[in-house]
N, C-alpha and C. Protein backbone atom coordinates (compact mmCIF):
# COMPACT_ATOMS: atom_id res chain seq x y z
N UNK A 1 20.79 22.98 -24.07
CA UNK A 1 21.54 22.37 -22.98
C UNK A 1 21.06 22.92 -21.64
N UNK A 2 21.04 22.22 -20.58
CA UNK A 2 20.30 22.28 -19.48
C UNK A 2 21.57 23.24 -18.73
N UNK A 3 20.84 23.98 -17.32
CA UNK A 3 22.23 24.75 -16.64
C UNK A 3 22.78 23.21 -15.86
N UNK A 4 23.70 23.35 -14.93
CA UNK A 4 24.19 22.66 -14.02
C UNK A 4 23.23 22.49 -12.79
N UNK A 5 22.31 23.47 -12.80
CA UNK A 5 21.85 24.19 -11.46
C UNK A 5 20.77 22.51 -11.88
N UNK A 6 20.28 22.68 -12.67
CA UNK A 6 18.92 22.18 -13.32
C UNK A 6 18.78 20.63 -13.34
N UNK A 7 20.75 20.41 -13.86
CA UNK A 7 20.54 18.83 -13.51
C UNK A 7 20.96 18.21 -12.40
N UNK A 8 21.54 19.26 -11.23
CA UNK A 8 21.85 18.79 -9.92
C UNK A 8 20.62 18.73 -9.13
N UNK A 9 19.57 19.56 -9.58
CA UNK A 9 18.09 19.63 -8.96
C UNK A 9 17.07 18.21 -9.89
N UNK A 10 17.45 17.86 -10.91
CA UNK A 10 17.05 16.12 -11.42
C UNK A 10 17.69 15.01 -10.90
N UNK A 11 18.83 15.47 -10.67
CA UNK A 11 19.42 14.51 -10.10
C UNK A 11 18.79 14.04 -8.60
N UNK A 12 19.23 15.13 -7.84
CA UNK A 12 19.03 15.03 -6.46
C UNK A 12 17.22 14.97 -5.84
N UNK A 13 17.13 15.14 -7.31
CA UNK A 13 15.32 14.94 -7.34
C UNK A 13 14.90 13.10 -7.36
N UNK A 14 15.83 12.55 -7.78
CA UNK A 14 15.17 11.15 -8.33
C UNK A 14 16.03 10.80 -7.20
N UNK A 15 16.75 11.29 -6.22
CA UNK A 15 17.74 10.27 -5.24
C UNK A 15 16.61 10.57 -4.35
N UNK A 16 16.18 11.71 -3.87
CA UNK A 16 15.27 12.03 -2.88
C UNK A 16 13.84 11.23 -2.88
N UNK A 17 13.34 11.04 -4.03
CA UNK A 17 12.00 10.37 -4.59
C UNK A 17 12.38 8.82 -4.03
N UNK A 18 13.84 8.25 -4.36
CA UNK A 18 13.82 6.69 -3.80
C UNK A 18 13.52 6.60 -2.38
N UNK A 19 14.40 7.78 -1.56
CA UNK A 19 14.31 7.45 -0.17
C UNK A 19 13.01 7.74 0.30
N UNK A 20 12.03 8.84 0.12
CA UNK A 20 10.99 8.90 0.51
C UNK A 20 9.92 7.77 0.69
N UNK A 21 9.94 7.39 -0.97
CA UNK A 21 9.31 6.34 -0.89
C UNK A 21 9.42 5.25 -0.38
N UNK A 22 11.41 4.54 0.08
CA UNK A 22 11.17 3.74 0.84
C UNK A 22 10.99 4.12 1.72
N UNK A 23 10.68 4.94 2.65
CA UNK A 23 10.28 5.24 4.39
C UNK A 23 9.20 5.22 4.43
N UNK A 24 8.40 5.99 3.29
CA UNK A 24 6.79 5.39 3.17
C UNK A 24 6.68 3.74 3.08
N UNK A 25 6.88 3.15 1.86
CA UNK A 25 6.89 1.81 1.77
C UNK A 25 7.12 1.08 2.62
N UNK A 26 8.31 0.94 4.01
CA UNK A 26 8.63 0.89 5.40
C UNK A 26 7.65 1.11 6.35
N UNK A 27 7.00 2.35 6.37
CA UNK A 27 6.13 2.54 7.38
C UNK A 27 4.98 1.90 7.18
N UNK A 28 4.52 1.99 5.80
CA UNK A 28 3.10 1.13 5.44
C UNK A 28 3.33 0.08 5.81
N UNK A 29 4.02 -0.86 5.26
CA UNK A 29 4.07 -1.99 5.32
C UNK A 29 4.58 -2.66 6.73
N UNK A 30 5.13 -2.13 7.68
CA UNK A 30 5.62 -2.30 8.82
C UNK A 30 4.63 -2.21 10.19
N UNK A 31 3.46 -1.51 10.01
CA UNK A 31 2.65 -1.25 10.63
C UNK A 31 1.14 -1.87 10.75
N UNK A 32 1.14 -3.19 11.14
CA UNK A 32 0.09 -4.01 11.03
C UNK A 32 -1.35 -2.94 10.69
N UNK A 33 -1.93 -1.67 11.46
CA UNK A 33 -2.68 -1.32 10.63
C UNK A 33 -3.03 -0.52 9.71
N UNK A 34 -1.72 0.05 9.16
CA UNK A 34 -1.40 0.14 8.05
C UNK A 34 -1.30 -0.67 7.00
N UNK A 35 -1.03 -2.12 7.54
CA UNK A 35 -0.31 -3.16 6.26
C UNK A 35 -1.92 -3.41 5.82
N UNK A 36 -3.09 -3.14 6.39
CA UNK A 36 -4.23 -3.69 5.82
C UNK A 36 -4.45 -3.26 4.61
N UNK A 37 -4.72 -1.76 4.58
CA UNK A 37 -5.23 -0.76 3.57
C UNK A 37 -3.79 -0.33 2.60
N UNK A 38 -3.01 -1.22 2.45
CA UNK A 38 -1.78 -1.42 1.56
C UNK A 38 -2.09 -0.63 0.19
N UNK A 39 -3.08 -1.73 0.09
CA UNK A 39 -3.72 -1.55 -1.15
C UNK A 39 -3.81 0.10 -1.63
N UNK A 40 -3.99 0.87 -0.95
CA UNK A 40 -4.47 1.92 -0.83
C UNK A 40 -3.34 3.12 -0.85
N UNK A 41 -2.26 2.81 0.23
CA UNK A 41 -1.79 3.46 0.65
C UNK A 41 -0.29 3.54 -0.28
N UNK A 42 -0.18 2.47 -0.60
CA UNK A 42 1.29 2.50 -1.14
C UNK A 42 1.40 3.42 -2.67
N UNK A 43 0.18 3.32 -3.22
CA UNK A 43 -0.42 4.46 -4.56
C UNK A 43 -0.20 6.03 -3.87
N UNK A 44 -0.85 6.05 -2.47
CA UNK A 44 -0.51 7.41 -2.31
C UNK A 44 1.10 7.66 -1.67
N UNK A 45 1.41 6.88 -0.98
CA UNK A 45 3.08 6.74 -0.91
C UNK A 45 3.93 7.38 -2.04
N UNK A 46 3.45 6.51 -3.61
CA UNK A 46 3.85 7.03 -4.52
C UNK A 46 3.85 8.49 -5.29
N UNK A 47 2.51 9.03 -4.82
CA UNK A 47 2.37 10.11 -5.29
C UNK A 47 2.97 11.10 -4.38
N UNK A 48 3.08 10.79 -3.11
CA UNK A 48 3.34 11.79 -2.13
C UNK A 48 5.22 11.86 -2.69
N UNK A 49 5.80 10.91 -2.72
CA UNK A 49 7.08 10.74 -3.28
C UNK A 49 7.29 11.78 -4.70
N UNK A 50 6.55 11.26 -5.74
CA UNK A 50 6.79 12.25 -6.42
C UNK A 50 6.42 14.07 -6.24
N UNK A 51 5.32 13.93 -5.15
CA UNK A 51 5.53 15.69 -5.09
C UNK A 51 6.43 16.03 -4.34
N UNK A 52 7.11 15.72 -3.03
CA UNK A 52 7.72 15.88 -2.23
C UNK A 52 8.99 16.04 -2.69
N UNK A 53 9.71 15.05 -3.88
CA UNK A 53 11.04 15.45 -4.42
C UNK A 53 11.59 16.17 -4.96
N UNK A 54 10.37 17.03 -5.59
CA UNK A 54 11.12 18.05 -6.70
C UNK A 54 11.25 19.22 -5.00
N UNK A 55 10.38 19.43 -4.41
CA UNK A 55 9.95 20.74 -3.69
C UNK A 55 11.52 20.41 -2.37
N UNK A 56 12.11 18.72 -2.02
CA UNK A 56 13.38 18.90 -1.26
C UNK A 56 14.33 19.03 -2.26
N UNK A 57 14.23 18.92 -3.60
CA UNK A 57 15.25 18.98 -3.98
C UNK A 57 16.13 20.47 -4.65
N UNK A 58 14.87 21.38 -4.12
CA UNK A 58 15.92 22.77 -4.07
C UNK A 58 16.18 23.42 -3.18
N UNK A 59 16.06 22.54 -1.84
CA UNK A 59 17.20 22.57 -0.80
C UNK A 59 18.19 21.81 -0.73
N UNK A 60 18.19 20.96 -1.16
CA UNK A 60 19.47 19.87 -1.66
C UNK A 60 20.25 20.18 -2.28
N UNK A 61 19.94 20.42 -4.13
CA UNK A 61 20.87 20.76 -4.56
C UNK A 61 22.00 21.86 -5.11
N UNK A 62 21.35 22.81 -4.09
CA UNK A 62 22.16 24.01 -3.79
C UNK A 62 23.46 23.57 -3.21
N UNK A 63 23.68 22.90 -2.15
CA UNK A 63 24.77 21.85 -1.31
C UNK A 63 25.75 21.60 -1.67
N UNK A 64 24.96 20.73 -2.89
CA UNK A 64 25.67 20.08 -3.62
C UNK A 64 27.03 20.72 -4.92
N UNK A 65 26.84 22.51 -4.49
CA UNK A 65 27.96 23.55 -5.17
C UNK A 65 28.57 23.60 -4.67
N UNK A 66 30.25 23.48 -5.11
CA UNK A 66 31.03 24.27 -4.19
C UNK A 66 31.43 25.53 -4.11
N UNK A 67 30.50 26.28 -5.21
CA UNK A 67 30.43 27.89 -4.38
C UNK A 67 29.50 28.53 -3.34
N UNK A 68 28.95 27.76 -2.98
CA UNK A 68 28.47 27.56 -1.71
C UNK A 68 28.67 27.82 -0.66
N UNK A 69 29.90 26.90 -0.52
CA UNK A 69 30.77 26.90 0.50
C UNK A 69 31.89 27.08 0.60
N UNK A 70 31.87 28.29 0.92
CA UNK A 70 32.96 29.04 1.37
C UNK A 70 33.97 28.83 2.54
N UNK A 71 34.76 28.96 2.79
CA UNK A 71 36.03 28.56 3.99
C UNK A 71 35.25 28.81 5.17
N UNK A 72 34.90 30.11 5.06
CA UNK A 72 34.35 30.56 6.00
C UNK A 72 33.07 29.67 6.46
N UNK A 73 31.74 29.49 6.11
CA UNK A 73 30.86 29.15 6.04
C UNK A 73 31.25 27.22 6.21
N UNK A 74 32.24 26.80 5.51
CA UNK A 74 32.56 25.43 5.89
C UNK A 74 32.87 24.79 6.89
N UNK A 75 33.65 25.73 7.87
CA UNK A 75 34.18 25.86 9.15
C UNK A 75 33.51 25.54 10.00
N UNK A 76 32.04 26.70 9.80
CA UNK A 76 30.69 27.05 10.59
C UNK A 76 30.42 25.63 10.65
N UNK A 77 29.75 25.24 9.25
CA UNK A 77 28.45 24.52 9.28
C UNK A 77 27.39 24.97 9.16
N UNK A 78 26.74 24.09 8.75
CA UNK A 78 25.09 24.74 9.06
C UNK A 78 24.13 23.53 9.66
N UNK A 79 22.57 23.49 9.60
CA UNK A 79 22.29 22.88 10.24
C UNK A 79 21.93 21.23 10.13
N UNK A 80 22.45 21.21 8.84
CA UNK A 80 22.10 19.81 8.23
C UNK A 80 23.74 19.03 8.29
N UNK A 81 24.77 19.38 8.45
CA UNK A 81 26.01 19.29 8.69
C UNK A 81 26.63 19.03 9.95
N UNK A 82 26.40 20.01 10.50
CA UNK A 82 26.25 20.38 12.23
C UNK A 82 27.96 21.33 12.40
């Protein structure tokens, strides 16, 4: 059986992988000279998506505990919160 830690970091791994890729997929395709070399680019879009998710997603799903956050520390904020 997997920890908690492990499937909040799969989880928040495959939510992170969608959005990346659409902002890539967005930017390629949105950008006349970008939209040329499509062909090209949207393969590395993909790959960049999959490395990029696992490596945000153990800043993410730390967050996502609520021992985390403490009264104290909830109050604060931090910088992704404000």
């Amino acid at each position: 059986m997997l920890k908690t830690d492990t499937w909040l970091k799969i989880i928040s791994s495959m939510m992170i992988n969608a959005v990346v890729f659409g902002v890539g997929a967005i930017v390629v395709l949105s950008i006349p000279a970008l939209a040329e070399h499509a062909i090209y680019l949207i393969p590395a879009v993909v790959v960049i998506s999959f490395v990029v998710a696992p490596i945000l997603s153990f800043y993410v799903a730390p967050r996502m505990r609520l021992k985390y956050w403490g009264e104290r520390r909830w109050k604060k904020g931090d910088s992704i919160s404000g």
